[in-house]
N, C-alpha and C. Protein backbone atom coordinates (compact mmCIF):
# COMPACT_ATOMS: atom_id res chain seq x y z
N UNK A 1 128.20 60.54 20.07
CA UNK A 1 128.60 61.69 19.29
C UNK A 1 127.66 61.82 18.09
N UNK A 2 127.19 62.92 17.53
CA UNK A 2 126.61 63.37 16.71
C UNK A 2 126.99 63.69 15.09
N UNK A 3 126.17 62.70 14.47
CA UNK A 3 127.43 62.06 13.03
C UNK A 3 126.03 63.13 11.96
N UNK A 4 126.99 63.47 10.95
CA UNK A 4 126.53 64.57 10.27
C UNK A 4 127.18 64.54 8.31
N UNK A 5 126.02 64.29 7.69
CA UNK A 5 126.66 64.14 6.59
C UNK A 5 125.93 65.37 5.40
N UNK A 6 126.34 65.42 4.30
CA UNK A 6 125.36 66.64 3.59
C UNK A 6 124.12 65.95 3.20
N UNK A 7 123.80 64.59 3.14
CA UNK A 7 122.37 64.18 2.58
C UNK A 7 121.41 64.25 3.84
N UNK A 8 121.54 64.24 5.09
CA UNK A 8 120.68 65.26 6.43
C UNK A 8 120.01 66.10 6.23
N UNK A 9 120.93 67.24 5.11
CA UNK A 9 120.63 68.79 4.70
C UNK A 9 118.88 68.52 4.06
N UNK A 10 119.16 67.59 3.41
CA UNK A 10 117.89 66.98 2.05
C UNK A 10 117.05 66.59 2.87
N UNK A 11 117.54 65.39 3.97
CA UNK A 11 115.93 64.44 3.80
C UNK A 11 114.76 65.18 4.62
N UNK A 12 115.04 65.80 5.82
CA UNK A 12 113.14 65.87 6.17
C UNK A 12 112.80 67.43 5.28
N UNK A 13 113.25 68.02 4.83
CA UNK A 13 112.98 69.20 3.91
C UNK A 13 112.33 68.28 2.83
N UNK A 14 113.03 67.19 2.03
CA UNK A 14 112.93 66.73 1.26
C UNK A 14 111.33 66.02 1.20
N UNK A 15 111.22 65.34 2.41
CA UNK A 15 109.99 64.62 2.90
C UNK A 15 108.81 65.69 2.89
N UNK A 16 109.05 66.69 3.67
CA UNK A 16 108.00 67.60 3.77
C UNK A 16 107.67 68.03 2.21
N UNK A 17 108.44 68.51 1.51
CA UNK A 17 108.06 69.20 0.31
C UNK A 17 107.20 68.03 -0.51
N UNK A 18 107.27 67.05 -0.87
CA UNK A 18 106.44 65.71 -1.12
C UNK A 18 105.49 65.66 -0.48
N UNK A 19 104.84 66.32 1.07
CA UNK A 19 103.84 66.32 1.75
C UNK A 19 102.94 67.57 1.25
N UNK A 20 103.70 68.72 0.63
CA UNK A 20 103.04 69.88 0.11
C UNK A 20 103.49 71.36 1.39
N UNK A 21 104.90 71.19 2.18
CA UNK A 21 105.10 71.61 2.82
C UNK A 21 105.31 73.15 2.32
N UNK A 22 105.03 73.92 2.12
CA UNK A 22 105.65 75.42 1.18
C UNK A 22 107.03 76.17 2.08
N UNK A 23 106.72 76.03 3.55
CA UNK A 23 107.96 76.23 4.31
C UNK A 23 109.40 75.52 3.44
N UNK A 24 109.46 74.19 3.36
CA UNK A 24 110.54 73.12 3.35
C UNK A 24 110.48 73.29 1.94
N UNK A 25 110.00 74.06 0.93
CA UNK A 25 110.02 74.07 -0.68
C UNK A 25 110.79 75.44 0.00
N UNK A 26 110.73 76.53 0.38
CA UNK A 26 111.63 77.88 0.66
C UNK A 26 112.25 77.72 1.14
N UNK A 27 113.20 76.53 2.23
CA UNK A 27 113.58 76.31 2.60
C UNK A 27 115.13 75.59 1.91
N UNK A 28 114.61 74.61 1.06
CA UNK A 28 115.26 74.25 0.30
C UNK A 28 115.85 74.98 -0.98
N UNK A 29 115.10 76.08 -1.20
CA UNK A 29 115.45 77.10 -2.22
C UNK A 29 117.26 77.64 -1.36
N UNK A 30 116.52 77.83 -0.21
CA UNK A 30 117.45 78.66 0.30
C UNK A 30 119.23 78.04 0.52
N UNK A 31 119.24 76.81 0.78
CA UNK A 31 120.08 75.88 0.68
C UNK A 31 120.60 75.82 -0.29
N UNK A 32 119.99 75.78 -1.46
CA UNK A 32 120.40 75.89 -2.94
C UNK A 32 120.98 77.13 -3.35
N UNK A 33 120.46 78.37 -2.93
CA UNK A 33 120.99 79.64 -3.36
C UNK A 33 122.08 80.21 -2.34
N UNK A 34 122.09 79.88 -0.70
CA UNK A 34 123.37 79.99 -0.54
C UNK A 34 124.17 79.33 -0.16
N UNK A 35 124.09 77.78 -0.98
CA UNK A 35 125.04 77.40 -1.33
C UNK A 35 125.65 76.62 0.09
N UNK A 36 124.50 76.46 1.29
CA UNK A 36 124.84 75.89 2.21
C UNK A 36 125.06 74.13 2.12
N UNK A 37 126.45 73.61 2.53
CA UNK A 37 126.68 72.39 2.38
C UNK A 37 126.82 72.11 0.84
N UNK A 38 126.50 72.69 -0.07
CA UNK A 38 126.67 71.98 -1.42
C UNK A 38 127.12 72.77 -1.96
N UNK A 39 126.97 72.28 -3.68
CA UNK A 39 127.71 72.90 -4.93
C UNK A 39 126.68 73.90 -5.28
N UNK A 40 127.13 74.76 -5.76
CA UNK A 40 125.74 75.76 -6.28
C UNK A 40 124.95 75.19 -7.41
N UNK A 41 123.61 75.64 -7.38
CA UNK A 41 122.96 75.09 -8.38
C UNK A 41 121.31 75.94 -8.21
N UNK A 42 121.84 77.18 -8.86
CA UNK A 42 120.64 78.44 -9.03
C UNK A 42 119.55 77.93 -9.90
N UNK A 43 119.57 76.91 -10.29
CA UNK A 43 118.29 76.25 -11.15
C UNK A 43 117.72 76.05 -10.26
N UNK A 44 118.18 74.65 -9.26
CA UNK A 44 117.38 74.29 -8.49
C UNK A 44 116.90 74.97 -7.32
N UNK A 45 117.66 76.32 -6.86
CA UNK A 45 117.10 77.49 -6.02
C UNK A 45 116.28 77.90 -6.44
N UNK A 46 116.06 78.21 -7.75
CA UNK A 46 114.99 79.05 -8.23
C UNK A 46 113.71 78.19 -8.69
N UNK A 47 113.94 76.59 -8.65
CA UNK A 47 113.09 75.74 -8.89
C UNK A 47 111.63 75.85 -7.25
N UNK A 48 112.66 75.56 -6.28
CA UNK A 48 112.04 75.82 -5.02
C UNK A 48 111.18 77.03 -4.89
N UNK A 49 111.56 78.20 -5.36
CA UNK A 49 111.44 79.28 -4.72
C UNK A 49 110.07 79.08 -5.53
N UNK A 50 110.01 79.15 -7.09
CA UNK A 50 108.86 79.02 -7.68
C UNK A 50 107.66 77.93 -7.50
N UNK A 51 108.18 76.65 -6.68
CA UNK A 51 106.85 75.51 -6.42
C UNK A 51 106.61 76.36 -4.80
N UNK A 52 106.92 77.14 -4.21
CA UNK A 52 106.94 77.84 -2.80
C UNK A 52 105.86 79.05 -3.22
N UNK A 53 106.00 79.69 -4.12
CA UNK A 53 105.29 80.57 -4.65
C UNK A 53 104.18 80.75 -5.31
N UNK A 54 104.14 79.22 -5.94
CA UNK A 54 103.18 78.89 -6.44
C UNK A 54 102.20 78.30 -5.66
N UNK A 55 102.53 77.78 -4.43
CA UNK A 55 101.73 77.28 -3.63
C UNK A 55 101.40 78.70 -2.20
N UNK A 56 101.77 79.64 -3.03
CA UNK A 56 100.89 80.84 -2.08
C UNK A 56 102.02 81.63 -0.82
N UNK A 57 103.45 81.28 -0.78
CA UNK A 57 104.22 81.82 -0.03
C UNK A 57 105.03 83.20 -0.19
N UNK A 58 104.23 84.06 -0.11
CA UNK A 58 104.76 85.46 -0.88
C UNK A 58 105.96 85.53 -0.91
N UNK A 59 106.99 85.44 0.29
CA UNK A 59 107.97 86.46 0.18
C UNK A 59 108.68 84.71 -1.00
N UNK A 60 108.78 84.38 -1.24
CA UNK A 60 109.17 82.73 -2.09
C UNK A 60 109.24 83.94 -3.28
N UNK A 61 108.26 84.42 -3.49
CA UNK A 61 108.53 85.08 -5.23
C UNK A 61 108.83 86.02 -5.13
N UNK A 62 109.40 86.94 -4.02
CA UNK A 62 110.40 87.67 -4.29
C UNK A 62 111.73 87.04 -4.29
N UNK A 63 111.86 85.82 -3.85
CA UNK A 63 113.36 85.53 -3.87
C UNK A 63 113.62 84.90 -4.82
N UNK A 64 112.31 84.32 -6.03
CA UNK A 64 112.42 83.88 -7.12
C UNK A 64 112.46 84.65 -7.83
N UNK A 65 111.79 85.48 -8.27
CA UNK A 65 112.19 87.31 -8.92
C UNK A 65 113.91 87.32 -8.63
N UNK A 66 114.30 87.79 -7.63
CA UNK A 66 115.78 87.76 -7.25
C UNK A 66 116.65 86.70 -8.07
N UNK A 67 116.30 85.59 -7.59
CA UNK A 67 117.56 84.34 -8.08
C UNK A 67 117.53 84.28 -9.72
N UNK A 68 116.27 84.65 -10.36
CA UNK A 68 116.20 84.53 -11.72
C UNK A 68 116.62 85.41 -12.05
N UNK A 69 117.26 86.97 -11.84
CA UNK A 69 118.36 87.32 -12.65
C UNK A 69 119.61 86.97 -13.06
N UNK A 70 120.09 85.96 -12.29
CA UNK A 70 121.34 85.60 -12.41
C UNK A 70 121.18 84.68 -13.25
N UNK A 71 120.04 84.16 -13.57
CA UNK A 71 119.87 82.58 -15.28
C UNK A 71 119.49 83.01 -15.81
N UNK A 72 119.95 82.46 -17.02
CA UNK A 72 120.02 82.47 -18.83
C UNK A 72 118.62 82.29 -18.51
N UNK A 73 118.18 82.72 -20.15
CA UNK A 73 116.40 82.31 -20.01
C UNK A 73 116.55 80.83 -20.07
N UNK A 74 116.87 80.19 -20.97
CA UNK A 74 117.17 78.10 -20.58
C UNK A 74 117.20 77.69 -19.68
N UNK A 75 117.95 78.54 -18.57
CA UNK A 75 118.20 77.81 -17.16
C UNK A 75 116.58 78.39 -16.65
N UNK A 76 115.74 79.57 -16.98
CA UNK A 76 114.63 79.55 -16.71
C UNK A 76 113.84 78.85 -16.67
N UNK A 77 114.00 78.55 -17.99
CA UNK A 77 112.87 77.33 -18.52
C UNK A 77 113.25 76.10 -17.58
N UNK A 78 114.27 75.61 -17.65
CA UNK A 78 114.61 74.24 -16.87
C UNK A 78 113.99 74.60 -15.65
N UNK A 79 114.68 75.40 -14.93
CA UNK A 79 113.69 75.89 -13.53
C UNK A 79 112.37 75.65 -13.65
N UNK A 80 111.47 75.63 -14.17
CA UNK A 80 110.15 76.06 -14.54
C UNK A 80 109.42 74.69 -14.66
N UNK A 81 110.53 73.82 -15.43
CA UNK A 81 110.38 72.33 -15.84
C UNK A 81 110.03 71.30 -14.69
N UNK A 82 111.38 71.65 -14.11
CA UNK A 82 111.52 70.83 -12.90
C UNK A 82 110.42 71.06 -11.65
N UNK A 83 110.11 72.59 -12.29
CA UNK A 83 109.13 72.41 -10.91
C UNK A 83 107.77 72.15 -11.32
């Protein structure tokens, strides 16, 4: 049987983005913004979307454009930090 926990969601997204993956950095945005398997946390959606964008994945900064209306400019900055 096929055993399934929420830290699955993370690791090879997780792995790839450490490799310089820009897919698995939008990927992980996306997880973060809707909120699949976890708690919300639009920092770290919008953290993804911007290291995705920055590494040349167009439609990434439109969905970072998007997710950053919904944060304070602080939660911007933190976004910005982290990535």
């Amino acid at each position: 049987m096929f055993s399934w926990n929420v830290s699955d969601t993370f690791y090879w997204p997780t792995q790839s983005t450490e490799a310089g993956d820009v897919d698995a950095m939008f990927s992980l945005g996306h997880i973060h913004y809707y909120r699949a398997h976890i708690s919300m946390d639009d920092v770290r959606a919008s953290m993804w979307f911007d290291l995705a964008a920055r590494d040349g994945l167009k439609v990434a900064k439109r969905y970072y454009d998007e997710s950053a209306k919904t944060l304070s400019p602080t939660q911007i900055q933190d976004a910005e930090q982290l990535a």
